[in-house]
Protein backbone atom coordinates (compact mmCIF):
# COMPACT_ATOMS: atom_id res chain seq x y z
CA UNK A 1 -8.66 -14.84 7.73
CA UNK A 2 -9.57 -13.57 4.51
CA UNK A 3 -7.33 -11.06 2.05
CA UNK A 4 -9.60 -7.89 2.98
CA UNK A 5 -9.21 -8.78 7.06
CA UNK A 6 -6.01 -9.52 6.70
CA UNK A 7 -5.40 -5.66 5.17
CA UNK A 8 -7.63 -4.46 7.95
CA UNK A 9 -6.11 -6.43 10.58
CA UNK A 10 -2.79 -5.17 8.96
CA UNK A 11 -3.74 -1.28 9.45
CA UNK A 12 -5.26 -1.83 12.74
CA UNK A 13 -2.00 -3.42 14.06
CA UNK A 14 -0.01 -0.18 12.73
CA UNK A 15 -2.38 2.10 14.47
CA UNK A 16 -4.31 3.00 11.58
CA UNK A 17 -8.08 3.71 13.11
CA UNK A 18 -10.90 3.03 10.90
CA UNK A 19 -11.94 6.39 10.77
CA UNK A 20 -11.31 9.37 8.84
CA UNK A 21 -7.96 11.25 8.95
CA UNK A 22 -6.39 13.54 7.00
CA UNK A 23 -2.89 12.87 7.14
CA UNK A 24 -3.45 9.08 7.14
CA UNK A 25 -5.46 9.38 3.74
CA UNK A 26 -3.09 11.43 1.98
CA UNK A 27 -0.31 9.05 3.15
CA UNK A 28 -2.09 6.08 1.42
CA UNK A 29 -2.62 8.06 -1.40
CA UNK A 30 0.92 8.26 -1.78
CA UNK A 31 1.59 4.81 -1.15
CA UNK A 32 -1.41 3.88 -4.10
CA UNK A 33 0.51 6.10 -6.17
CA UNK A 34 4.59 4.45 -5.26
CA UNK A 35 2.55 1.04 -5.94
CA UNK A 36 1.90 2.00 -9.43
CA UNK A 37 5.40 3.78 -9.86
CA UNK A 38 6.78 0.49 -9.25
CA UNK A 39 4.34 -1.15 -11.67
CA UNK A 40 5.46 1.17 -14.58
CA UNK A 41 8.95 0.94 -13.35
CA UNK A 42 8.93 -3.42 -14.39
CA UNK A 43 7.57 -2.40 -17.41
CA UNK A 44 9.96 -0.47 -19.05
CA UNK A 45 13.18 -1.50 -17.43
CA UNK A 46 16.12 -1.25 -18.68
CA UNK A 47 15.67 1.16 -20.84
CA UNK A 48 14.30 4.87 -20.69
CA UNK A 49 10.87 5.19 -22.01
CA UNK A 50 8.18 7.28 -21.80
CA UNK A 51 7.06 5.38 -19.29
CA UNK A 52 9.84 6.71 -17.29
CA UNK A 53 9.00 10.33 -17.20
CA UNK A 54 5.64 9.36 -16.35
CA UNK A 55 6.94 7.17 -13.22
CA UNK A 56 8.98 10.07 -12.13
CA UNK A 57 6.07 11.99 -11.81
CA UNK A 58 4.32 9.84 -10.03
CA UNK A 59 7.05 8.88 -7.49
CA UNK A 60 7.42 12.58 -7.14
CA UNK A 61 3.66 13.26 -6.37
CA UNK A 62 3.42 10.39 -4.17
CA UNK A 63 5.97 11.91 -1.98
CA UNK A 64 3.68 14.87 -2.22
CA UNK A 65 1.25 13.12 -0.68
CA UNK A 66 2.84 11.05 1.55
CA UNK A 67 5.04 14.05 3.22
CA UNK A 68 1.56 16.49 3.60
CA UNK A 69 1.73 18.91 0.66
CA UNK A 70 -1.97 17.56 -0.07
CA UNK A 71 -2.94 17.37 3.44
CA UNK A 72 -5.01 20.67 3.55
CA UNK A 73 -6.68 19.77 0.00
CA UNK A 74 -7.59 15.96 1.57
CA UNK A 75 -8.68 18.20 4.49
CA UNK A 76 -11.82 19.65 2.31
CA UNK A 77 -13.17 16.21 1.08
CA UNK A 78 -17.30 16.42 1.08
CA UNK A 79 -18.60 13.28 1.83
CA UNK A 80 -19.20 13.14 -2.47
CA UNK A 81 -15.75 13.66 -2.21
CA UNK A 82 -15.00 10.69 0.15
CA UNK A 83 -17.55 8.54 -2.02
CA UNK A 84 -15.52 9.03 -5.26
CA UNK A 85 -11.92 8.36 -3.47
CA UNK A 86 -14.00 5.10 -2.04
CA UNK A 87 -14.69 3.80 -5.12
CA UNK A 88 -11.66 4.81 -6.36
CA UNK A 89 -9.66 2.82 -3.83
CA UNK A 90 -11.74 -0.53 -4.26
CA UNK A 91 -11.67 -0.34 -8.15
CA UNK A 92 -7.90 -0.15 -7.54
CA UNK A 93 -7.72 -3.35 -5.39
CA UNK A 94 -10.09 -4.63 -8.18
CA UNK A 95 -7.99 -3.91 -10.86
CA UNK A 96 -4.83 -4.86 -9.39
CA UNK A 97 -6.13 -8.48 -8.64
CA UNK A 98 -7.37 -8.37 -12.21
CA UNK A 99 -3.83 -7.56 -13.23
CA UNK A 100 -2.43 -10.42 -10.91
CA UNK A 101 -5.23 -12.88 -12.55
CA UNK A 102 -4.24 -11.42 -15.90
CA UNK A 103 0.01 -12.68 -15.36
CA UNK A 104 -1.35 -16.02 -14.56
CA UNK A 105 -1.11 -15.52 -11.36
CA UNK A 106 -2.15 -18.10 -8.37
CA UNK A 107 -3.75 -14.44 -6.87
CA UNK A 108 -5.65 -15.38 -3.31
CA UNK A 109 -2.25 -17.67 -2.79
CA UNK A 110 0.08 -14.50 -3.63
CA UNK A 111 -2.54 -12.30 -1.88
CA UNK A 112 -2.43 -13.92 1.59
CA UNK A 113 1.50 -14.79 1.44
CA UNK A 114 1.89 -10.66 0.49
CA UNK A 115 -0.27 -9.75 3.77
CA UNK A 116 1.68 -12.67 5.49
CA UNK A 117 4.34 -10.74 4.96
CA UNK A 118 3.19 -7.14 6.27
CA UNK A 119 2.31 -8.86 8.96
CA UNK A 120 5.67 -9.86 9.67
CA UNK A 121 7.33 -6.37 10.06
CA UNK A 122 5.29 -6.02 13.79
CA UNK A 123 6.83 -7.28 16.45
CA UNK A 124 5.74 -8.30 20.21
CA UNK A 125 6.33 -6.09 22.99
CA UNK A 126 7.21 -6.74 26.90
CA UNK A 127 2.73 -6.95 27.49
CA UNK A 128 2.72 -9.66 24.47
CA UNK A 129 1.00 -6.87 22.19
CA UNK A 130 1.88 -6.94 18.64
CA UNK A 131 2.59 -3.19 17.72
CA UNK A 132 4.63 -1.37 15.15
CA UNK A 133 8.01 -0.01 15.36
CA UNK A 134 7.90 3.34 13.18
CA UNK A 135 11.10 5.99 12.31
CA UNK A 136 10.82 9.69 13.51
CA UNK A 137 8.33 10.03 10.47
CA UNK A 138 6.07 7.34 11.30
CA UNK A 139 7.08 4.80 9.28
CA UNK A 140 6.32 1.46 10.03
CA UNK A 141 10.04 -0.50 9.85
CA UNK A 142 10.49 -3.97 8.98
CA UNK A 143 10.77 -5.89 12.44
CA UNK A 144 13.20 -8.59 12.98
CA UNK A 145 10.88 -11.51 12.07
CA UNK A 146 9.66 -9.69 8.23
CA UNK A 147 10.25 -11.70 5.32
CA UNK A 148 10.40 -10.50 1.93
CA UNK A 149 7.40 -12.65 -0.43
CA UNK A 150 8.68 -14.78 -2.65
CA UNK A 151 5.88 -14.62 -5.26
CA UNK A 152 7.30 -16.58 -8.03
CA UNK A 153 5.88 -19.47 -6.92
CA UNK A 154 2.61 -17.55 -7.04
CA UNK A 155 3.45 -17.40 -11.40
CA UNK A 156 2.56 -20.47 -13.83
């Protein structure tokens, strides 16, 4: 299985159709945005930096988005709309990987071992489906069997 299955494999497994919903958009949103927060976040630790006042707003809008303050405005995409946050989204992936390639980075290993280790947070139930446990806000939670990925041997 490729990177890009493995991600759709990964959403389909958490109950993530492949169709278009509101709340599940502006929850990924969110989670784009924490991604980069965390990004700026190795940058300019320890110290406080500009950087850091931009990270705080970014964490704080990607709660935004991730606990529905957005919802009604991801509500009123026109398929234009839904074009631009498309390409959006896969210039993202692209970029990150170009970032990954860009540390030196062994990326399609560090790719799969990351999605290895999503993968790892479902568990099986009593019918021998693989299926998501999730908190009261529909959070997936790390099942018994996740693994944190160790990606430095992923680094030259």
């Amino acid at each position: 299985m490729d990177f890009v299955e493995s991600v759709c494999e990964f959403n389909k497994t958490g109950g993530n159709a492949n169709e278009f919903n509101v709340r599940n958009v502006a929850k990924y949103i969110g989670y784009l945005l924490e991604e980069v927060t965390e990004t700026l976040d190795a940058l300019q630790a320890p110290y406080h930096t500009p950087i850091s006042d931009l990270a705080a707003h970014m964490e704080a809008m990607a709660g935004n988005f991730k606990e529905g303050m957005f919802d009604e405005q991801v509500a009123k995409l026109r398929r234009e709309d839904k074009i631009e946050v498309l390409d959006g989204a896969i210039d993202s992936a692209v970029i990150g990987i170009g970032l990954a390639h860009c540390l030196g980075a062994d990326v399609q290993g560090a790719a799969l071992h990351v999605a290895d280790s999503n993968m790892s947070k479902f568990v099986t139930n009593e019918a021998g489906e693989t299926v998501a446990l999730r908190d009261e806000n529909g959070k997936i939670l790390k099942g018994p069997n996740f693994f944190r990925p160790k990606l430095d041997q992923f680094l030259a």
